[in-house]
C-alpha atoms as a PDB file:
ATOM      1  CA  UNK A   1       0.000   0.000   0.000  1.00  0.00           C
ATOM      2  CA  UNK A   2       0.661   3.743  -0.307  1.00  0.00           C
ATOM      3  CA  UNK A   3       3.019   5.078   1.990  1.00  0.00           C
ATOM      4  CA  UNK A   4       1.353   8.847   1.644  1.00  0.00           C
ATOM      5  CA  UNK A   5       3.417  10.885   3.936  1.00  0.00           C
ATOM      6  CA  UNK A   6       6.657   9.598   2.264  1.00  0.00           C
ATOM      7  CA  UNK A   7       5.453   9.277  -0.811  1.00  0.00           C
ATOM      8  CA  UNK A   8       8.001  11.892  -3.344  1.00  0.00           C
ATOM      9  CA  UNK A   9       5.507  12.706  -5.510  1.00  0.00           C
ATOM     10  CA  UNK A  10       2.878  13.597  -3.076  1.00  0.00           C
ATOM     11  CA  UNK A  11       5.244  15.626  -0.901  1.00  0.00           C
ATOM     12  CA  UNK A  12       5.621  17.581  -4.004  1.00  0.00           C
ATOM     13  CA  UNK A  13       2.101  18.033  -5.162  1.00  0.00           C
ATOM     14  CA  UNK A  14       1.628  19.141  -1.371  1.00  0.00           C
ATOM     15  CA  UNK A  15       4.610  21.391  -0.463  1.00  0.00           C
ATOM     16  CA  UNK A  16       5.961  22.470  -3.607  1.00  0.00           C
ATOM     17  CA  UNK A  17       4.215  26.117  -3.504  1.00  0.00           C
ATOM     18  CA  UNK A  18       2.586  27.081   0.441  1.00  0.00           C
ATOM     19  CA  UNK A  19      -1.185  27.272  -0.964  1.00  0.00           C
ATOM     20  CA  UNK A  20      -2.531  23.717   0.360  1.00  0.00           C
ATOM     21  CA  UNK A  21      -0.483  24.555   3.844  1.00  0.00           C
ATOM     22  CA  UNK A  22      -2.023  28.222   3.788  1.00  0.00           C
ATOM     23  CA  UNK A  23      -5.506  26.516   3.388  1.00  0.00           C
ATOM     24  CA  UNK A  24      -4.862  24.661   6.395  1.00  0.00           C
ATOM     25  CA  UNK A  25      -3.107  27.172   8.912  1.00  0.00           C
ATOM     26  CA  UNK A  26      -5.923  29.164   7.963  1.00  0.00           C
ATOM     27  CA  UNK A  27      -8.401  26.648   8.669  1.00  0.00           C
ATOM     28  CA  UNK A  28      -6.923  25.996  12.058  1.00  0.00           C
ATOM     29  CA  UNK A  29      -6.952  29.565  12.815  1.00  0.00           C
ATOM     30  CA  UNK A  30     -10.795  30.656  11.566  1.00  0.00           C
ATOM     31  CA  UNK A  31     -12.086  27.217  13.396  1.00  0.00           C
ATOM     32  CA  UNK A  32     -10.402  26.289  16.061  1.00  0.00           C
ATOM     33  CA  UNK A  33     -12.447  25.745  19.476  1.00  0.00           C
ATOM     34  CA  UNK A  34      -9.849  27.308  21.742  1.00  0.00           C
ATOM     35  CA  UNK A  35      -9.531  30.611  20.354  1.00  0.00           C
ATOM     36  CA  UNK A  36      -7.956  32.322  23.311  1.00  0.00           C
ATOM     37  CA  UNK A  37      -4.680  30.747  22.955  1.00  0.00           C
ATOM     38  CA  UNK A  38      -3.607  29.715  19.647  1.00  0.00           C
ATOM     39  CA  UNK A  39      -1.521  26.445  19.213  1.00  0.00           C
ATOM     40  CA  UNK A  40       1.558  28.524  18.142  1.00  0.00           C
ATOM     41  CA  UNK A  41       1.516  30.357  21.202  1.00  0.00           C
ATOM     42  CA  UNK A  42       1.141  27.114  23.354  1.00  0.00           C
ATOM     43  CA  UNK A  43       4.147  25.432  21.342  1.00  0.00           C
ATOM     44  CA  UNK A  44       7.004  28.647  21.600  1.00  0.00           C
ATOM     45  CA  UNK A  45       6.316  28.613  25.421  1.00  0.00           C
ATOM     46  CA  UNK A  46       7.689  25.140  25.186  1.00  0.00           C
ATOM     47  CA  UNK A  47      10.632  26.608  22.421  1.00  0.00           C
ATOM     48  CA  UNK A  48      11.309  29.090  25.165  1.00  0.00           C
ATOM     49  CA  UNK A  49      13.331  31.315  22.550  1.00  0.00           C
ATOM     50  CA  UNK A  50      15.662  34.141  23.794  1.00  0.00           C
ATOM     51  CA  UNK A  51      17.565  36.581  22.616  1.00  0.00           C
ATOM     52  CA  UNK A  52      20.856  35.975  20.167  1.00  0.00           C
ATOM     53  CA  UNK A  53      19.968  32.447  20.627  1.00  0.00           C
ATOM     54  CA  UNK A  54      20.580  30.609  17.141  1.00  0.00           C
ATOM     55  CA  UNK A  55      17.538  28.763  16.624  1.00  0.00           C
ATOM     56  CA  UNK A  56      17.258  25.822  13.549  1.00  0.00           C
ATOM     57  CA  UNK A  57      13.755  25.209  12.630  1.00  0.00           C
ATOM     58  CA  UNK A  58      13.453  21.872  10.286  1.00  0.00           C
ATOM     59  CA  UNK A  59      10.887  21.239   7.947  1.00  0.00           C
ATOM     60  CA  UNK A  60       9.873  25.518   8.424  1.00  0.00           C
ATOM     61  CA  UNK A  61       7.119  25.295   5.837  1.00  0.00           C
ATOM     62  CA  UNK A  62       6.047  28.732   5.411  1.00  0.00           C
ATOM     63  CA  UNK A  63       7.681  29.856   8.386  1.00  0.00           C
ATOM     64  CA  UNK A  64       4.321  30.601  10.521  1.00  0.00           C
ATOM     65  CA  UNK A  65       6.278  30.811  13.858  1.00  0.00           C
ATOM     66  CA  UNK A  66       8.970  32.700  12.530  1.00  0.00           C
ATOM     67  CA  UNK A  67       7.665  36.282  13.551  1.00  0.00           C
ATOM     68  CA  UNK A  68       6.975  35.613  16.764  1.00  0.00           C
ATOM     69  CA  UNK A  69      10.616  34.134  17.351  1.00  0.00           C
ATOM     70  CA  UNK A  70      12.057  36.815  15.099  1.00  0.00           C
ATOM     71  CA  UNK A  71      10.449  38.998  18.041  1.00  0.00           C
ATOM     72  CA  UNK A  72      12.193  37.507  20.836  1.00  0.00           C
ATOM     73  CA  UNK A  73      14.492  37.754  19.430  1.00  0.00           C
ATOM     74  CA  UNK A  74      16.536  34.350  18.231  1.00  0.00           C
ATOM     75  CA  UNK A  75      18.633  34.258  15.149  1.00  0.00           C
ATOM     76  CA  UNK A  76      16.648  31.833  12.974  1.00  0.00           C
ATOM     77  CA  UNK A  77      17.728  29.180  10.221  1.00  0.00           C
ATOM     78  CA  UNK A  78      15.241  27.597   7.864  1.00  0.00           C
ATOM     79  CA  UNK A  79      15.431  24.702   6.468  1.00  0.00           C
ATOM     80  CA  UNK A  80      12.851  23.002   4.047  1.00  0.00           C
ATOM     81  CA  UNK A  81      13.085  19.843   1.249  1.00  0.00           C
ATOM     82  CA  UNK A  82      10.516  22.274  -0.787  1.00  0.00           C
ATOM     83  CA  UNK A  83      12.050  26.006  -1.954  1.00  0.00           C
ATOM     84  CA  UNK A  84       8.782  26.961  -2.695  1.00  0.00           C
ATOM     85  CA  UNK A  85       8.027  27.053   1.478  1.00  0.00           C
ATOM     86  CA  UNK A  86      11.811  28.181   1.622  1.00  0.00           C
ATOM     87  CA  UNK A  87      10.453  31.101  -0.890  1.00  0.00           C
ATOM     88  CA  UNK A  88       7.493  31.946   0.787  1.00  0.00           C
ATOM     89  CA  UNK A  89       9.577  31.837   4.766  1.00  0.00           C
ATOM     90  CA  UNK A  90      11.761  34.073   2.942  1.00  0.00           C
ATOM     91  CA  UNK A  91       9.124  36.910   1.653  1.00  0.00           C
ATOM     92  CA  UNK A  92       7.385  36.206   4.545  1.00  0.00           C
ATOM     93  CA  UNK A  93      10.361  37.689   6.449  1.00  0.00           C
ATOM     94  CA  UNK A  94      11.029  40.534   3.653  1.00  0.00           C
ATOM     95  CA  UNK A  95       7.457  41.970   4.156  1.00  0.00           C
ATOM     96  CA  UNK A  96       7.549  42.047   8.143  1.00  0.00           C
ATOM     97  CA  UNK A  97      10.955  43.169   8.831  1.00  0.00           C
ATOM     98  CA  UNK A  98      13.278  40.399   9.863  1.00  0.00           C
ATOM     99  CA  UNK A  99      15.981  38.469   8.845  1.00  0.00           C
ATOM    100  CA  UNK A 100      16.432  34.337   8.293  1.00  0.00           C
ATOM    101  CA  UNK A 101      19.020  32.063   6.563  1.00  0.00           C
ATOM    102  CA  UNK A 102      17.037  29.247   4.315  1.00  0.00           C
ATOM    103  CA  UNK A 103      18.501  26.332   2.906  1.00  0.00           C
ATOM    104  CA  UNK A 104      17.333  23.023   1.211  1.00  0.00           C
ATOM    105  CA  UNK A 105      17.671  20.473   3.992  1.00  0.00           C
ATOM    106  CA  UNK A 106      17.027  16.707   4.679  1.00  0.00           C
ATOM    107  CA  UNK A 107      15.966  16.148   7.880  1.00  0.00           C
ATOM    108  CA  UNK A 108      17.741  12.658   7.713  1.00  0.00           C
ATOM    109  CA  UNK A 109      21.162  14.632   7.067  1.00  0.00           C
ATOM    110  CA  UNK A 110      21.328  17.800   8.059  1.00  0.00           C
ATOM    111  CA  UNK A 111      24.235  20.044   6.535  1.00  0.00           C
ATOM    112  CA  UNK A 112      25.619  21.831  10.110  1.00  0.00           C
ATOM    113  CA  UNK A 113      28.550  20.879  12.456  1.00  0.00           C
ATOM    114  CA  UNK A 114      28.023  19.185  16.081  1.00  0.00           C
ATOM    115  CA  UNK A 115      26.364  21.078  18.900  1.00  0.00           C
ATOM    116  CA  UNK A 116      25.836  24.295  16.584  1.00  0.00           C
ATOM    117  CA  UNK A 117      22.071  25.860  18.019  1.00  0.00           C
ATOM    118  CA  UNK A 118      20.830  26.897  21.031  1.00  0.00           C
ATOM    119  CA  UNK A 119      17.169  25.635  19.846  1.00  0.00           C
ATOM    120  CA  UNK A 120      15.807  22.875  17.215  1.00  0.00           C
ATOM    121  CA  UNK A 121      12.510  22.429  15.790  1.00  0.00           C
ATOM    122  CA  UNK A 122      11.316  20.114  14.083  1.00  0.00           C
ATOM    123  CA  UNK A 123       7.392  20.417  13.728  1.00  0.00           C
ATOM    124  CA  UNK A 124       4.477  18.318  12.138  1.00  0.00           C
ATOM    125  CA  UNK A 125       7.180  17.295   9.642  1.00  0.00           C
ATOM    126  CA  UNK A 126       8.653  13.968  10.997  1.00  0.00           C
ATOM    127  CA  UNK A 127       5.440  11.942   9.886  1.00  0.00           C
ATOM    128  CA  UNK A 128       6.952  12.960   6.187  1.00  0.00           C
ATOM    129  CA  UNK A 129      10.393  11.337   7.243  1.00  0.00           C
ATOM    130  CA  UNK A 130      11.181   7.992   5.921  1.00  0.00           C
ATOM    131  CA  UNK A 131      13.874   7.163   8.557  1.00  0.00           C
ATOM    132  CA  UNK A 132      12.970   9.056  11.657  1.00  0.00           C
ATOM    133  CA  UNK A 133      15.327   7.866  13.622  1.00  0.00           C
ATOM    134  CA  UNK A 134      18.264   8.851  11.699  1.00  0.00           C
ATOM    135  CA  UNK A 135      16.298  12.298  11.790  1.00  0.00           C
ATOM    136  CA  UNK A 136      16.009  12.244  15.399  1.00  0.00           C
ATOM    137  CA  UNK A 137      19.846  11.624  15.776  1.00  0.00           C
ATOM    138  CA  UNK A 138      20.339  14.363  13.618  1.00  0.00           C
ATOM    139  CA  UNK A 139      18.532  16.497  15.655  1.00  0.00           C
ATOM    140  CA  UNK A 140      20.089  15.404  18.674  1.00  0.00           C
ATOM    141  CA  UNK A 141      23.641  15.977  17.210  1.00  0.00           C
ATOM    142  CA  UNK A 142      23.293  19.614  15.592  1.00  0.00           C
ATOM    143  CA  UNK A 143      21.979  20.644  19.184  1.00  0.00           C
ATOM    144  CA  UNK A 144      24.459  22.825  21.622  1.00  0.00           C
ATOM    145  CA  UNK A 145      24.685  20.582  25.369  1.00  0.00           C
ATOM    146  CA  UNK A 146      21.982  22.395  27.708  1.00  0.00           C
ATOM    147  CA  UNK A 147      20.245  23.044  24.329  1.00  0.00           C
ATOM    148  CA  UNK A 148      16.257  22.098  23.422  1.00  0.00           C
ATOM    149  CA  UNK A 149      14.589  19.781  21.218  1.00  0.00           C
ATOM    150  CA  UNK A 150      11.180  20.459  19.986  1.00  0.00           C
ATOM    151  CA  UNK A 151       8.982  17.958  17.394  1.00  0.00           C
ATOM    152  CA  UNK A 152       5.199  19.070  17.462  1.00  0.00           C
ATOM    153  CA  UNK A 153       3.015  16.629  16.403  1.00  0.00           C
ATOM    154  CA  UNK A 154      -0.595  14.987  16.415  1.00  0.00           C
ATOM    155  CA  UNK A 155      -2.544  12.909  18.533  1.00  0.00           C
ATOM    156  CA  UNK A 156      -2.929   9.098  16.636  1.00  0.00           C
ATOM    157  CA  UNK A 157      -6.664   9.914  16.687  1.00  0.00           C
ATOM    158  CA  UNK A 158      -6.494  13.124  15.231  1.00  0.00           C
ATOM    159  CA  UNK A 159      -9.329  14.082  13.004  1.00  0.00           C
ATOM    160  CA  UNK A 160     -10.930  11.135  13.774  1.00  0.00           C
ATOM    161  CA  UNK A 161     -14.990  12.459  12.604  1.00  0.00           C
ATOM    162  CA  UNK A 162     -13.358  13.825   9.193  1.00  0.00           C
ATOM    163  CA  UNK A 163     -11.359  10.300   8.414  1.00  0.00           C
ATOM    164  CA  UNK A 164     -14.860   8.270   9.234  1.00  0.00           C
ATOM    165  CA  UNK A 165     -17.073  10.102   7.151  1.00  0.00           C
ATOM    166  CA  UNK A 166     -14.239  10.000   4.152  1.00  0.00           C
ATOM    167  CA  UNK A 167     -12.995   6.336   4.821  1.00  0.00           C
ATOM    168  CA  UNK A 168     -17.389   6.255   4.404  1.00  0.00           C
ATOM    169  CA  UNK A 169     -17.493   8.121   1.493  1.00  0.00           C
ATOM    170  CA  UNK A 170     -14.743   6.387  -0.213  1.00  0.00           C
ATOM    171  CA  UNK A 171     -16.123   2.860   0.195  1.00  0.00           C
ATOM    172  CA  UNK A 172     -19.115   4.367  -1.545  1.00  0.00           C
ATOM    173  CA  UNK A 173     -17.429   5.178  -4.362  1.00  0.00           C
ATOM    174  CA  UNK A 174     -15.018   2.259  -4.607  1.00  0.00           C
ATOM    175  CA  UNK A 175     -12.159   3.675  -2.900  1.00  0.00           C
ATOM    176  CA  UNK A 176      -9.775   2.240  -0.556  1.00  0.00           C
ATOM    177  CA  UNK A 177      -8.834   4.713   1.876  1.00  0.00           C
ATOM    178  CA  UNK A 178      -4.755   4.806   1.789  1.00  0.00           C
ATOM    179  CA  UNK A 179      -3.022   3.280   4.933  1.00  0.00           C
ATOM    180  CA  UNK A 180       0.284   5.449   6.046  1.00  0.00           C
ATOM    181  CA  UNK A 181       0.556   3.637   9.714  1.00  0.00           C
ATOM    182  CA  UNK A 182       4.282   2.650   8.899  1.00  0.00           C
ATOM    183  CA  UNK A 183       5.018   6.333   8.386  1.00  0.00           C
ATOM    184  CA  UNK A 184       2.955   8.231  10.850  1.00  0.00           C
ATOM    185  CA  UNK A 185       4.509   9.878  13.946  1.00  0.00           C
ATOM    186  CA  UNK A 186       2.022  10.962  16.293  1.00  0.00           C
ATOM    187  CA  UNK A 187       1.950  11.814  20.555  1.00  0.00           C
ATOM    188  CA  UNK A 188       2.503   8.002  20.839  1.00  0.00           C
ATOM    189  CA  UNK A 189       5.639   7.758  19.918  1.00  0.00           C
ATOM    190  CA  UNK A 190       7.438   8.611  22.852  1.00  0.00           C
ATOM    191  CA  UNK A 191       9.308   5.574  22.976  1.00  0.00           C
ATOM    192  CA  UNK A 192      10.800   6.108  19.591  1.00  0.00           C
ATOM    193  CA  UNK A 193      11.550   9.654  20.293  1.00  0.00           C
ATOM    194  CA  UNK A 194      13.191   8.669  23.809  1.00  0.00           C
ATOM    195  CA  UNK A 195      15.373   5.948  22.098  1.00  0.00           C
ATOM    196  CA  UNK A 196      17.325   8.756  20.765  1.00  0.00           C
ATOM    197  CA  UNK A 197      16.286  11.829  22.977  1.00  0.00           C
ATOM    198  CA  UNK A 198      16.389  10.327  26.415  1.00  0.00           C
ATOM    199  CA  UNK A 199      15.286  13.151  28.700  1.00  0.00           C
ATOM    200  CA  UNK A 200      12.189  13.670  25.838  1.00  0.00           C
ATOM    201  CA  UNK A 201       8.787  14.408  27.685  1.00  0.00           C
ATOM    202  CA  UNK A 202       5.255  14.564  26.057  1.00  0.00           C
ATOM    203  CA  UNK A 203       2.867  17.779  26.345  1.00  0.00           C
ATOM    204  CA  UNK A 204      -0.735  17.447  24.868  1.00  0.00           C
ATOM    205  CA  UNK A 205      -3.282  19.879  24.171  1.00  0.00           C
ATOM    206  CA  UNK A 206      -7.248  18.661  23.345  1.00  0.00           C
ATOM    207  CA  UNK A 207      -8.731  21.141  20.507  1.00  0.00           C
ATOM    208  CA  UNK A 208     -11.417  21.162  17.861  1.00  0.00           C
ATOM    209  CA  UNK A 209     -12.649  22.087  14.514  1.00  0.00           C
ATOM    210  CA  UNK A 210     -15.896  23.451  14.454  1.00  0.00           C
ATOM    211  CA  UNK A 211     -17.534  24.246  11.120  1.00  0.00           C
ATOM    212  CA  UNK A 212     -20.706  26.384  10.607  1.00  0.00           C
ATOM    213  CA  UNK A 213     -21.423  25.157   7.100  1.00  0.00           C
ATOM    214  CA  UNK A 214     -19.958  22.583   4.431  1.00  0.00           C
ATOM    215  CA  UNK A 215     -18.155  24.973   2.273  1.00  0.00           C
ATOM    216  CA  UNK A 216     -15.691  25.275   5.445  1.00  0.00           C
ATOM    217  CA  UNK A 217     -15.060  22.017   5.843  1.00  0.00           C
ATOM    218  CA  UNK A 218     -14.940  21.190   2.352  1.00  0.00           C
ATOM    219  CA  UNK A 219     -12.064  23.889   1.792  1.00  0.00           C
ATOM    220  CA  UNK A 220      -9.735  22.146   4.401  1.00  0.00           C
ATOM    221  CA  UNK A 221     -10.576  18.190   3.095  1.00  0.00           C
ATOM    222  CA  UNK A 222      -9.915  19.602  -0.505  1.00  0.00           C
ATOM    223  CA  UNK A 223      -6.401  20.469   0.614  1.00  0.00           C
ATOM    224  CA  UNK A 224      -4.774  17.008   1.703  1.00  0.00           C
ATOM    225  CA  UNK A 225      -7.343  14.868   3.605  1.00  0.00           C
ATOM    226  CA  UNK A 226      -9.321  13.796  -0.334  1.00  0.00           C
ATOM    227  CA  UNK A 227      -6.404  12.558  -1.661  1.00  0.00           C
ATOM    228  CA  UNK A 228      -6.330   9.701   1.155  1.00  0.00           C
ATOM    229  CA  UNK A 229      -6.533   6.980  -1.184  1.00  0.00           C
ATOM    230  CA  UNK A 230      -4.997   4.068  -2.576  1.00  0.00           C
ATOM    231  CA  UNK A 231      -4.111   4.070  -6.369  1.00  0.00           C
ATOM    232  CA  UNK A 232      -4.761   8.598  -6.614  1.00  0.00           C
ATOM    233  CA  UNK A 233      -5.904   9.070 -10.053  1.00  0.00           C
ATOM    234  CA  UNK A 234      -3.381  11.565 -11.799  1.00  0.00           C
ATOM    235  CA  UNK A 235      -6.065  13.381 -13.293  1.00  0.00           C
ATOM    236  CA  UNK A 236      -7.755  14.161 -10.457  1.00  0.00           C
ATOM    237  CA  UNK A 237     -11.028  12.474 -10.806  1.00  0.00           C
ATOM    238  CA  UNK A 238     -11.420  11.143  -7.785  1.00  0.00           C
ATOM    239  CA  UNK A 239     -12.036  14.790  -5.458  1.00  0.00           C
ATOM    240  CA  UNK A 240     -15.136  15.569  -7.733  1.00  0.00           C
ATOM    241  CA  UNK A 241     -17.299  12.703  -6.134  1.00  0.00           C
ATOM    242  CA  UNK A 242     -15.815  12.467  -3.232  1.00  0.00           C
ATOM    243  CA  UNK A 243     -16.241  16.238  -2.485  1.00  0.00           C
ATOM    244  CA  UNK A 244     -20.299  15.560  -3.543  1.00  0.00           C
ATOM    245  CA  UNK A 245     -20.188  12.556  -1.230  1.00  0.00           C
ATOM    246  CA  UNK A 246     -18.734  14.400   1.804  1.00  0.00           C
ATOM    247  CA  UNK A 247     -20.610  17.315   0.884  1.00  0.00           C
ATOM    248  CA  UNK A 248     -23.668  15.379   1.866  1.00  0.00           C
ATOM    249  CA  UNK A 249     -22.258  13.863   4.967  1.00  0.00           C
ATOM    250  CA  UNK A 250     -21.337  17.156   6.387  1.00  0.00           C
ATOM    251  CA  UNK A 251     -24.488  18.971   5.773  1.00  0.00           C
ATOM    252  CA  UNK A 252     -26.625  16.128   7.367  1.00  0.00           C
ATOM    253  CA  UNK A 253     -24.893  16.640  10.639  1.00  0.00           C
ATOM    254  CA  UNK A 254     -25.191  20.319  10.476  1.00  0.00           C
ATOM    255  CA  UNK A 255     -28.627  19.832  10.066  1.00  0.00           C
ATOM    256  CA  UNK A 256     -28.874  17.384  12.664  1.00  0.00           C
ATOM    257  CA  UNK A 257     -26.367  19.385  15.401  1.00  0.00           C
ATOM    258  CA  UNK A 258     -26.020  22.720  14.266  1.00  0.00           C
ATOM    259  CA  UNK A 259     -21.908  22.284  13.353  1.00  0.00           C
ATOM    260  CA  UNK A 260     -19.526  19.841  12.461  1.00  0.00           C
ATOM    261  CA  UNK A 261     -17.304  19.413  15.274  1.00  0.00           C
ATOM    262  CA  UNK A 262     -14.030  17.471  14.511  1.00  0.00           C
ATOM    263  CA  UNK A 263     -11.732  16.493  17.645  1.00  0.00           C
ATOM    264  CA  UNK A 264      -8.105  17.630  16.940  1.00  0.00           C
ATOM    265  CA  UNK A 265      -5.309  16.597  19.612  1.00  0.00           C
ATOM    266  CA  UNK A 266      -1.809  18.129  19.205  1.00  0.00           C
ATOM    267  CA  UNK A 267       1.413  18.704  21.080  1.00  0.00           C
ATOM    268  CA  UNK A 268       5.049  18.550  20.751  1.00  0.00           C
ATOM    269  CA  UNK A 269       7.680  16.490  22.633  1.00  0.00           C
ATOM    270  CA  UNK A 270       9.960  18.367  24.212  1.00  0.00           C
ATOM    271  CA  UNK A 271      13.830  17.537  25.287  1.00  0.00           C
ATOM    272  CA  UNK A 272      16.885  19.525  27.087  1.00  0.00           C
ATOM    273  CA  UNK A 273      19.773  18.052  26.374  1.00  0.00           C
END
């Protein structure tokens, strides 16, 4: 079966320009339950940034926590496998004021010298990792002594309403839902993550989703969660249906409860080393 997480291809239909990833942070951000502190915030208490610290975040994406670090103050270095989210960290930082070094990266082989930051993050990226082990060694090693470690990630249940009504809607249709176990990394895997990180610790925080109308929803399953299938058609004629299908889904529980709550669980793990 389809490894998607791994998969090269679907990394770069996903990550090659920020627009699916915008859809998203912006989803997270319009929806969220807990509106009066935002996951970001939650994670960089755990970063615990400070000034002229030299801070490496893997796997940056578009750089969302980058202004708020760039305020306290920490010298930051991106690193991405896609230059299009190098790109858009980069004009991100143009058009507010600050400064960061981006470079191509793999997580699995990092390109810096022994005990070189002060801070490493490495967040909702490690799922896309084929050997996260090596990565987590790498992380380990590019990290000063007394430095921290930071990998946010999601709970294994994560989303769980969303994935029932599409694993639903797919079987409907004659899809088999894809199966990525092999490649997730999710709040379980402390053991793996203290293999290599020893001091590691776990820190959870319980969320939702909750959508006023389809059209909400629909935007945020358009931008990854469709394409959870085995066998993707290239041209794309799969998210037509299945966007009908869970169209129908969605409305009948608004209709029924007023929103469409979907349980989210995230944290990072966190380790001074």
């Amino acid at each position: 079966m389809s490894e998607r997480p791994v998969d090269a291809a679907y990394l770069r239909y996903q990550y090659d320009d920020a627009e699916k990833l915008q859809i998203r942070i912006a989803t997270h951000a319009q929806y969220s339950e807990r509106t009066s502190d935002a996951f970001a915030s939650w994670l960089l208490q755990h970063v615990d940034a400070a000034r002229g610290q030299l801070l490496l975040d893997v796997g940056c994406g578009s750089g969302v926590y980058h202004p708020a670090l760039a305020d306290a103050g920490a010298r930051i270095v991106a690193g991405d496998a896609s230059r299009g989210m190098l790109r858009t960290a980069l004009a991100q930082a143009a058009a507010d004021g600050y400064t960061i070094a981006a470079l191509s990266v793999d997580a699995q082989a990092l390109p810096f010298r022994d005990a070189h930051f002060d801070r490493v993050m490495a967040n909702h990226m490690l799922y896309h990792v084929a050997d996260q082990r090596a990565a987590l060694r790498e992380l380990l090693r590019v990290v000063k002594p007394g430095g921290r470690v930071i990998m946010a990630t999601n709970g294994a249940d994560n989303y769980r309403e969303f994935d029932a009504l599409h694993r639903a809607a797919a079987a409907k249709l004659g899809y088999t839902t894809s199966s990525h176990d092999a490649a997730a990394f999710t709040l379980d895997d402390l053991p793996l993550v203290r293999s290599v990180l020893p001091a590691a610790e776990v820190f959870t925080r319980a969320d939702a989703l909750v959508f006023p109308d389809a059209a909400s929803a629909l935007r945020y399953y358009a931008s990854g969660p469709i394409d959870g299938i085995e066998d993707r058609p290239a041209d794309g004629s799969h998210r037509e249906p299945l966007l009908r299908a869970m169209r129908a889904a969605i409305e009948a529980i608004i209709a029924r409860e007023g929103v469409f709550r979907v349980s989210k669980t995230a944290g990072c793990f966190v380790a001074v080393v």
